[in-house]
PDB file of N, CA and C in Angstrom:
ATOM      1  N   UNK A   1      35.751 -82.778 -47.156  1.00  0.00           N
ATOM      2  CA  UNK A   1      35.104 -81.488 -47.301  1.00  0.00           C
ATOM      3  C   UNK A   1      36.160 -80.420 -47.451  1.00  0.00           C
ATOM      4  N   UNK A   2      35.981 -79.714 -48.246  1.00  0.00           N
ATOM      5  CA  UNK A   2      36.984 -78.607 -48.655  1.00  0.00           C
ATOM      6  C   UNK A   2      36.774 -77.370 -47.419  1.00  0.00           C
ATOM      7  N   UNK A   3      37.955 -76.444 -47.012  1.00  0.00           N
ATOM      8  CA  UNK A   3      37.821 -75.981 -46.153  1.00  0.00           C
ATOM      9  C   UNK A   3      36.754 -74.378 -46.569  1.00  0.00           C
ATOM     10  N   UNK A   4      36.461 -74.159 -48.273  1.00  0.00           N
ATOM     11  CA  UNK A   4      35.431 -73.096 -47.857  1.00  0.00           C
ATOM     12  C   UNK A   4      34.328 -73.339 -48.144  1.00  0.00           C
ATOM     13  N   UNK A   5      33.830 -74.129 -48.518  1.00  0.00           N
ATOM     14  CA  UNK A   5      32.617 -75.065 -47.949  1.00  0.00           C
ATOM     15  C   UNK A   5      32.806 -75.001 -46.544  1.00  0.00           C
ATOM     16  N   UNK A   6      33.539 -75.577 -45.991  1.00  0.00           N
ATOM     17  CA  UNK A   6      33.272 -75.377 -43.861  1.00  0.00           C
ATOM     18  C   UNK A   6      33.053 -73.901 -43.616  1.00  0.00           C
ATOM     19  N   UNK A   7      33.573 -72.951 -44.287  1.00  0.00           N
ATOM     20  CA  UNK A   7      33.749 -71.377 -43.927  1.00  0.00           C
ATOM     21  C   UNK A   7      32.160 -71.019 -44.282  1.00  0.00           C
ATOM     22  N   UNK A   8      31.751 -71.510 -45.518  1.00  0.00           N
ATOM     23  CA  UNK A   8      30.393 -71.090 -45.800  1.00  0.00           C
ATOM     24  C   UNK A   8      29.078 -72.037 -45.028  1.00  0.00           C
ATOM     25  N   UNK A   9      29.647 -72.973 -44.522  1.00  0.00           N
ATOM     26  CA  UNK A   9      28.600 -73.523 -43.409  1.00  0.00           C
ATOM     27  C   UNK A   9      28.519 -73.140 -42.150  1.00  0.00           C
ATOM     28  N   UNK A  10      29.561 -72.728 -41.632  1.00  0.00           N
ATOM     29  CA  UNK A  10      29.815 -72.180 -40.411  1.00  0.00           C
ATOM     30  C   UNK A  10      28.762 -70.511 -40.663  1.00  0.00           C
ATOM     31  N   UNK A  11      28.841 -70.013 -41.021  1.00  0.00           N
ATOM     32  CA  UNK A  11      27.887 -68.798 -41.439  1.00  0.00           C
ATOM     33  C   UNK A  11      26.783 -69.046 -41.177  1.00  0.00           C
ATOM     34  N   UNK A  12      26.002 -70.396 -41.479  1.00  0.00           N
ATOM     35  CA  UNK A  12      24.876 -70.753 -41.756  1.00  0.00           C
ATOM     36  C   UNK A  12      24.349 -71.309 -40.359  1.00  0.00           C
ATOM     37  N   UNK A  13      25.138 -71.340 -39.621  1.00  0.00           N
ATOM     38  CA  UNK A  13      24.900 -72.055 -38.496  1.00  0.00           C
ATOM     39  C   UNK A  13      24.441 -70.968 -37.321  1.00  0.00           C
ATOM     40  N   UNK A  14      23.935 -71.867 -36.209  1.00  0.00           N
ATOM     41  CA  UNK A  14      23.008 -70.617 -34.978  1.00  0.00           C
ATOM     42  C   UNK A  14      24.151 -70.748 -34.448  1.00  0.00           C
ATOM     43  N   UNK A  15      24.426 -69.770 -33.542  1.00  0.00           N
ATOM     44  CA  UNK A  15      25.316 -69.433 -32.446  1.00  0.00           C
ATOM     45  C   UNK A  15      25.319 -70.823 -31.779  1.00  0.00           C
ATOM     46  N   UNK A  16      24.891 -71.323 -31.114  1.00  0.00           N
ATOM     47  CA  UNK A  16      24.920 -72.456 -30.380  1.00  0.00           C
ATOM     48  C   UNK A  16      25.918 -73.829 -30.884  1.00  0.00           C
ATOM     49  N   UNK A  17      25.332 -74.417 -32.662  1.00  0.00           N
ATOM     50  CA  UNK A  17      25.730 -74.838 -33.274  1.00  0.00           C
ATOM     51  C   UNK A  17      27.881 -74.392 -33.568  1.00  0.00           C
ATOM     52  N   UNK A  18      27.832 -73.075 -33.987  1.00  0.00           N
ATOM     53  CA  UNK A  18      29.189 -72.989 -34.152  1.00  0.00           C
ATOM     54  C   UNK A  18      30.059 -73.019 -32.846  1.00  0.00           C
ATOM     55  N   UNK A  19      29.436 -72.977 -31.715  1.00  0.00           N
ATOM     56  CA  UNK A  19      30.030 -73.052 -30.848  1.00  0.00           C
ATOM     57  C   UNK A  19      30.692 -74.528 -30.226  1.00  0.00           C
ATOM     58  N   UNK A  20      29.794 -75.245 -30.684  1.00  0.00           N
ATOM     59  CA  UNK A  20      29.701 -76.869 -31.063  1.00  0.00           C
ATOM     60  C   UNK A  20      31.158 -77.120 -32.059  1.00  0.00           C
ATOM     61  N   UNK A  21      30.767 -76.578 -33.446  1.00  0.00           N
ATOM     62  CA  UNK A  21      31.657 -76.773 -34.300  1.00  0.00           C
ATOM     63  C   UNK A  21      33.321 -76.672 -33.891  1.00  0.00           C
ATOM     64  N   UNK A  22      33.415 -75.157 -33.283  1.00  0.00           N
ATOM     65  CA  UNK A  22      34.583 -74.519 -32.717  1.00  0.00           C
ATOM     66  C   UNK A  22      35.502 -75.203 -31.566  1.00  0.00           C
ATOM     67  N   UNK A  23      34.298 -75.326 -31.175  1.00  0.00           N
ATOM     68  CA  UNK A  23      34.768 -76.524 -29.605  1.00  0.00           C
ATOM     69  C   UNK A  23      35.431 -77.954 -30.519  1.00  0.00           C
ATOM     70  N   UNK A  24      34.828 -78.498 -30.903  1.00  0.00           N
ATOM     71  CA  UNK A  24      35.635 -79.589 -31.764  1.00  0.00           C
ATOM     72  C   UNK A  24      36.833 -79.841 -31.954  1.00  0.00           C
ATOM     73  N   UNK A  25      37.002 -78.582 -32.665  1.00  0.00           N
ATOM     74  CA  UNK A  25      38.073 -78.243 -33.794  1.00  0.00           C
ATOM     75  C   UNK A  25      39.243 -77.514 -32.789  1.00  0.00           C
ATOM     76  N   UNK A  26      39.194 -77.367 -32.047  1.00  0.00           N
ATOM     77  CA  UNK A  26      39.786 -76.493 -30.884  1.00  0.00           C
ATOM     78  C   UNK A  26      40.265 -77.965 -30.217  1.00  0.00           C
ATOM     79  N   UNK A  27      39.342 -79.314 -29.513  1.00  0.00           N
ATOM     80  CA  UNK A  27      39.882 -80.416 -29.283  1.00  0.00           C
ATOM     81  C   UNK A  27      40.701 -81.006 -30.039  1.00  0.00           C
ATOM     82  N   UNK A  28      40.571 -80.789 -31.360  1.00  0.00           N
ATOM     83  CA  UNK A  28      41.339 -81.649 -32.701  1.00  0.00           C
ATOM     84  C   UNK A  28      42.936 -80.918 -32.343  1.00  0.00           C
ATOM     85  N   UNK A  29      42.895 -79.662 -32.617  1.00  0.00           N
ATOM     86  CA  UNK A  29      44.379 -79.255 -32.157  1.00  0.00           C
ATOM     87  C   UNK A  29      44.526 -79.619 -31.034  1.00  0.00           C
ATOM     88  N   UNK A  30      43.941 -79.431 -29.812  1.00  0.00           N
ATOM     89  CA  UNK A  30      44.776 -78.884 -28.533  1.00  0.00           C
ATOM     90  C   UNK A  30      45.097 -81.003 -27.870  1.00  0.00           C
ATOM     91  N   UNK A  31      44.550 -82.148 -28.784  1.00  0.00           N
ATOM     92  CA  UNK A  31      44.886 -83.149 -28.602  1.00  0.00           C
ATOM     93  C   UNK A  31      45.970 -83.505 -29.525  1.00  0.00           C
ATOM     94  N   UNK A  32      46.169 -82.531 -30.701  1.00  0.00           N
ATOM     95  CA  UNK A  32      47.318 -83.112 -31.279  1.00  0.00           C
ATOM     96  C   UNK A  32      48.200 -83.547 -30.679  1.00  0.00           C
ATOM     97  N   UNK A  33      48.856 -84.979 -31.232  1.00  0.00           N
ATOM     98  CA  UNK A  33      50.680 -84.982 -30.942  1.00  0.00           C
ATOM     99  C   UNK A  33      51.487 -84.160 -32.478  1.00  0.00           C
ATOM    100  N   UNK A  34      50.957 -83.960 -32.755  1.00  0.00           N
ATOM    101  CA  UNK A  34      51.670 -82.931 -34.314  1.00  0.00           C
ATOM    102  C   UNK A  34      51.154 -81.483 -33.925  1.00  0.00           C
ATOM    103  N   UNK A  35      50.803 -80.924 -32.742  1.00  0.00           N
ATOM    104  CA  UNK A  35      50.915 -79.139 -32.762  1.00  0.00           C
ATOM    105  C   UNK A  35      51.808 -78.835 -33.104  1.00  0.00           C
ATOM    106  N   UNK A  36      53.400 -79.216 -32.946  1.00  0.00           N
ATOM    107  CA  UNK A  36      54.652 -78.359 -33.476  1.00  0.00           C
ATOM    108  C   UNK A  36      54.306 -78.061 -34.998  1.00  0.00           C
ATOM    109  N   UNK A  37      53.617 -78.247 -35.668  1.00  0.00           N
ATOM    110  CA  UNK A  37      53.404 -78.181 -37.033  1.00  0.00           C
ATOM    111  C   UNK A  37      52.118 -77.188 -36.901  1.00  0.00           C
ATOM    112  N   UNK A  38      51.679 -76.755 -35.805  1.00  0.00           N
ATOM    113  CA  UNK A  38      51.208 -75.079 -36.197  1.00  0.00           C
ATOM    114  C   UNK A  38      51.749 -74.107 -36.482  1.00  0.00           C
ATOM    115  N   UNK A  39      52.037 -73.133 -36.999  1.00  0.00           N
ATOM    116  CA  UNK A  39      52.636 -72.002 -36.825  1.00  0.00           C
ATOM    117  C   UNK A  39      52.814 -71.357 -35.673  1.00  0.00           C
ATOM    118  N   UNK A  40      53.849 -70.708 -34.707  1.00  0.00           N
ATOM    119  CA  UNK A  40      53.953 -69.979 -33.827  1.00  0.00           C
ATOM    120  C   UNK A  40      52.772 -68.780 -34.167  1.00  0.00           C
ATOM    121  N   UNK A  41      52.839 -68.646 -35.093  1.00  0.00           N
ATOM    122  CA  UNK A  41      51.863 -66.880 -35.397  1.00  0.00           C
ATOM    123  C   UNK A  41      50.534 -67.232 -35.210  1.00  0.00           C
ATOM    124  N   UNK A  42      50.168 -68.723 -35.486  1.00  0.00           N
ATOM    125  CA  UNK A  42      48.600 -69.010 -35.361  1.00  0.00           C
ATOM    126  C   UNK A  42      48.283 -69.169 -34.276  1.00  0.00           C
ATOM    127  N   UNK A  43      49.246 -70.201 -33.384  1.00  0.00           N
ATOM    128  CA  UNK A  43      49.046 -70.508 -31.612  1.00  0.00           C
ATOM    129  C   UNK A  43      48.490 -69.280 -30.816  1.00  0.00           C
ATOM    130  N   UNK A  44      49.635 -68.429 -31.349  1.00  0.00           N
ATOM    131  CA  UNK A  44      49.150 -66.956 -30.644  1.00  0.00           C
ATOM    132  C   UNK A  44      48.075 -66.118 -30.612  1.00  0.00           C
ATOM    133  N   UNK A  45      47.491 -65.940 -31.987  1.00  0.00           N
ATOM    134  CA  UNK A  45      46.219 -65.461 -32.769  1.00  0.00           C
ATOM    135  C   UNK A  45      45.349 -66.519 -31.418  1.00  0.00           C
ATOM    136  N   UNK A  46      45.295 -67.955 -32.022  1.00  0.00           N
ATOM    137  CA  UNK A  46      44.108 -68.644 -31.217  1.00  0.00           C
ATOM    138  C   UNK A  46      44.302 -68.085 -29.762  1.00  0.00           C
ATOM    139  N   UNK A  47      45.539 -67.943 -29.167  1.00  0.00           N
ATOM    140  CA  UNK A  47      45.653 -67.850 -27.250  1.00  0.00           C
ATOM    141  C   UNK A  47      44.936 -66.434 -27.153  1.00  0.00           C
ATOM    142  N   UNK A  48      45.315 -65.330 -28.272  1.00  0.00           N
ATOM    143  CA  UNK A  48      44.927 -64.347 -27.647  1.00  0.00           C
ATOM    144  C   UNK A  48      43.143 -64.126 -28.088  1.00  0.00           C
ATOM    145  N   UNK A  49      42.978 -64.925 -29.284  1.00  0.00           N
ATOM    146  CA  UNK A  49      41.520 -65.071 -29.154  1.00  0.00           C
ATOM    147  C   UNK A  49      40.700 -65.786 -28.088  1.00  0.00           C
ATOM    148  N   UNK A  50      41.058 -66.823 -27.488  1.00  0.00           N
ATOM    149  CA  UNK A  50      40.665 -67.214 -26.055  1.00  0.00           C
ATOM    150  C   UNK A  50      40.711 -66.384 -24.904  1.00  0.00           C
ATOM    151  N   UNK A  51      41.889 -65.529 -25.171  1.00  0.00           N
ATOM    152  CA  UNK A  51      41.832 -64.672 -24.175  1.00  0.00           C
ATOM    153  C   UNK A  51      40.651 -63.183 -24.338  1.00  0.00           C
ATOM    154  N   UNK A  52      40.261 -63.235 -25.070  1.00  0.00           N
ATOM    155  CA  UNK A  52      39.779 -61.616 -25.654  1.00  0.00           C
ATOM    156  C   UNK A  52      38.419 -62.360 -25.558  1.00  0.00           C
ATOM    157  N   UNK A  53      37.786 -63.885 -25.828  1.00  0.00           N
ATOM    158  CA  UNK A  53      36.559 -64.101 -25.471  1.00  0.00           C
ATOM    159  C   UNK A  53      36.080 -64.083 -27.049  1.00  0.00           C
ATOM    160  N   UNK A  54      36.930 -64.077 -28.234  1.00  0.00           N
ATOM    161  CA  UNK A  54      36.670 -64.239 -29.492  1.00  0.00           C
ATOM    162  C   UNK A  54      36.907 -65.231 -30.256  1.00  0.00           C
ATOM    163  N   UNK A  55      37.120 -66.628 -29.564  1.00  0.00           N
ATOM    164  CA  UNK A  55      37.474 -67.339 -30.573  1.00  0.00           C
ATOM    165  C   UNK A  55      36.400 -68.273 -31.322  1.00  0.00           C
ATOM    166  N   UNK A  56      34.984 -67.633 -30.601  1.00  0.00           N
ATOM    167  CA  UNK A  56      33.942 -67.980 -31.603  1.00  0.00           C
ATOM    168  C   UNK A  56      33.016 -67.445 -32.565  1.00  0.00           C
ATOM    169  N   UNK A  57      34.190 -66.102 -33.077  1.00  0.00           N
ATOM    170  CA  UNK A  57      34.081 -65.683 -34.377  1.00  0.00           C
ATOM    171  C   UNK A  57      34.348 -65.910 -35.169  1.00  0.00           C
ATOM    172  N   UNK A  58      34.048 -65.380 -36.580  1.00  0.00           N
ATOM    173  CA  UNK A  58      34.697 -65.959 -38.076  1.00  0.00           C
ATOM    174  C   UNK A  58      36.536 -66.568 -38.067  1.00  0.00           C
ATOM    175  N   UNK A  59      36.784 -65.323 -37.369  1.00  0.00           N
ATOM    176  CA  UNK A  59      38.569 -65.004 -37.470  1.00  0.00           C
ATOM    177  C   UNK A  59      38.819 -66.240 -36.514  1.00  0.00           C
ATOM    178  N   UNK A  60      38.365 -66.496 -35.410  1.00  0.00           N
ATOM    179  CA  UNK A  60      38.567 -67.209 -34.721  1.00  0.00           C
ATOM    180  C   UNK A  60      38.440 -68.779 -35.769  1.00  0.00           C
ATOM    181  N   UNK A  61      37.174 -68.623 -36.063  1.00  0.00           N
ATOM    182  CA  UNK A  61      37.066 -70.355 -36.894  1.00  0.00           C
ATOM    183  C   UNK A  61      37.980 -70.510 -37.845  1.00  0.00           C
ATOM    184  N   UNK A  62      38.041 -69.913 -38.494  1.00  0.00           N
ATOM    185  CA  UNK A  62      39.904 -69.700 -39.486  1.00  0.00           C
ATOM    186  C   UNK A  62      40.600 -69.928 -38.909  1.00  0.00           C
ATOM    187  N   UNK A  63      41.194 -69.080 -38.045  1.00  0.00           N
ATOM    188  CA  UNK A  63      42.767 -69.999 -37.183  1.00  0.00           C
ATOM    189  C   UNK A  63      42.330 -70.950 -36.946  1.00  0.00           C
ATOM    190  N   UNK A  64      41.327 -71.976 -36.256  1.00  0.00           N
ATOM    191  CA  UNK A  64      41.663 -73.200 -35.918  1.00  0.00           C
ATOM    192  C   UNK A  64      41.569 -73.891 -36.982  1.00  0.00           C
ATOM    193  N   UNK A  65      40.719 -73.661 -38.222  1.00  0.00           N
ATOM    194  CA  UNK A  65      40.956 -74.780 -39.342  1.00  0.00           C
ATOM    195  C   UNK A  65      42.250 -74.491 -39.526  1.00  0.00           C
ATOM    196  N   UNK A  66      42.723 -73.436 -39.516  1.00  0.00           N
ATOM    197  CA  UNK A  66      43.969 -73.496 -40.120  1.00  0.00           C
ATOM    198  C   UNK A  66      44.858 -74.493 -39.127  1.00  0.00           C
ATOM    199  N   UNK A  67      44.905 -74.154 -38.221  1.00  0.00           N
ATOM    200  CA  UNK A  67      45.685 -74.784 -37.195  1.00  0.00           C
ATOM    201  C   UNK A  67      45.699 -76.212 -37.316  1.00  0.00           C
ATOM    202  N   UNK A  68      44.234 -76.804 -37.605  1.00  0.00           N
ATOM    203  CA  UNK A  68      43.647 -78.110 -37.590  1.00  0.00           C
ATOM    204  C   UNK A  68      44.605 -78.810 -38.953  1.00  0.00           C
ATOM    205  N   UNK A  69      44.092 -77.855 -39.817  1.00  0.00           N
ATOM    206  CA  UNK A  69      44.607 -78.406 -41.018  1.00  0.00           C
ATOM    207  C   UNK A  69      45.741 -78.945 -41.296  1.00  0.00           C
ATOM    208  N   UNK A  70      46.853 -77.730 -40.407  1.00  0.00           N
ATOM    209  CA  UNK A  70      48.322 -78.539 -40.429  1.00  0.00           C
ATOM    210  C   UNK A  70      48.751 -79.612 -39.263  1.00  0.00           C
ATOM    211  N   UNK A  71      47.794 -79.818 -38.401  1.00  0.00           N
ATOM    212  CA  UNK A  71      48.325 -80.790 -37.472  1.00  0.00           C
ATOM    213  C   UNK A  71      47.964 -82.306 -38.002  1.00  0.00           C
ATOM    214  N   UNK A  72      46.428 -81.691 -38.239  1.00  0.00           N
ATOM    215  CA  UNK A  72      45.464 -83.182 -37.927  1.00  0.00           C
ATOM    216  C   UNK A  72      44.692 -82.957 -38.940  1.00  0.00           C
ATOM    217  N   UNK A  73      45.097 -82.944 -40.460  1.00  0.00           N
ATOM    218  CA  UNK A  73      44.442 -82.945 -41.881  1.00  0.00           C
ATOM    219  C   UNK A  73      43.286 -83.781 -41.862  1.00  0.00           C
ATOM    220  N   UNK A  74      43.475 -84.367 -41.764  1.00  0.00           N
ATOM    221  CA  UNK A  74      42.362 -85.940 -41.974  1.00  0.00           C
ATOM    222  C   UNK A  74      41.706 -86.069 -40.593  1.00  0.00           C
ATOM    223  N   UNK A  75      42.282 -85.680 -39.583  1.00  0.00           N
ATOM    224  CA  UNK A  75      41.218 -86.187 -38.757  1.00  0.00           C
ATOM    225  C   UNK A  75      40.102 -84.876 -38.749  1.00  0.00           C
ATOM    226  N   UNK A  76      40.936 -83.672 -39.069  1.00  0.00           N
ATOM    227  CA  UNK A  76      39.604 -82.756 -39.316  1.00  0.00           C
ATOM    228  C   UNK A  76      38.587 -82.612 -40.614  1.00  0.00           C
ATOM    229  N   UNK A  77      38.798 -83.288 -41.630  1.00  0.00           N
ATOM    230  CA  UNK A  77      38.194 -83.075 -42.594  1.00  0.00           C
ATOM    231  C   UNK A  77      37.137 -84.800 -42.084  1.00  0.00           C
ATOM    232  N   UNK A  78      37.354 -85.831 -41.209  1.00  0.00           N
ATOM    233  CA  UNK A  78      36.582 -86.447 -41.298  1.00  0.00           C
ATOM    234  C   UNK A  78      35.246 -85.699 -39.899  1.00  0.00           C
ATOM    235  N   UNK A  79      36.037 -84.959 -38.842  1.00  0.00           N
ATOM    236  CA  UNK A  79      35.304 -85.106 -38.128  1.00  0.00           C
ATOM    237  C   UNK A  79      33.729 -83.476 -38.364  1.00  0.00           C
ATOM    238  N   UNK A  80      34.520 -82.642 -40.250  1.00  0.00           N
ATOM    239  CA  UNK A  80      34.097 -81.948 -40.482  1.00  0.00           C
ATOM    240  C   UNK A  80      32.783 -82.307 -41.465  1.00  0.00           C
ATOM    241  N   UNK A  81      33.059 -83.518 -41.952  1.00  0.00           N
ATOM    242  CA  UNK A  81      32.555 -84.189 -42.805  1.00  0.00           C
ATOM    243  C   UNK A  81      31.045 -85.016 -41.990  1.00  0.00           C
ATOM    244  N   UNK A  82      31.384 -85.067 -40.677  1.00  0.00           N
ATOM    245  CA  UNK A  82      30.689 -85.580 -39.695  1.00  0.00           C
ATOM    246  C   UNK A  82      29.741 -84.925 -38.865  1.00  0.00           C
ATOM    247  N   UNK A  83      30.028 -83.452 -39.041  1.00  0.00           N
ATOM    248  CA  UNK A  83      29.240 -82.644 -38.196  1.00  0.00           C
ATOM    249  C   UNK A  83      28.939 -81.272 -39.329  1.00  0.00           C
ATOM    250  N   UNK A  84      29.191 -81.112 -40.781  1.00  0.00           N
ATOM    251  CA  UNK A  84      28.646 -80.454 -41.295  1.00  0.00           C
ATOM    252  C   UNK A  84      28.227 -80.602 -42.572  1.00  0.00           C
TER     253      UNK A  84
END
């Protein structure tokens, strides 16, 4: 699944649902053994969106695909492929 296809499903989804989605994708990084292959600038974005109580907004679902994308390519496009 291409990642704006996920951006335009995530829209489509109830609050409950993306929160589902987010949570996922948030496990997919934070189990990586390849996080060093996030960006320092994204880690931060996501910490301080956890901290601010936003990381289950748009901006928020962006950094973690992004994040996802460079750690754990494939395991997020299957487990995106799986739940959207």
């Amino acid at each position: 699944m291409d990642l704006e296809r996920a951006l335009s499903r995530y829209l489509e989804l109830g609050e409950e649902d993306r929160r589902k989605l987010v949570d996922g994708i948030l496990e997919i990084v934070l189990s990586s053994p390849n996080s060093d292959l996030v960006p320092d600038e994204v880690g931060w974005k996501i910490s301080n969106k956890c901290r601010s109580g936003k990381l289950y907004d748009l901006d928020g679902f962006k950094l973690l695909l992004e994040a996802a994308n460079a750690c754990e390519p494939v395991k997020l496009r299957k487990f995106l492929e799986g739940v959207i």
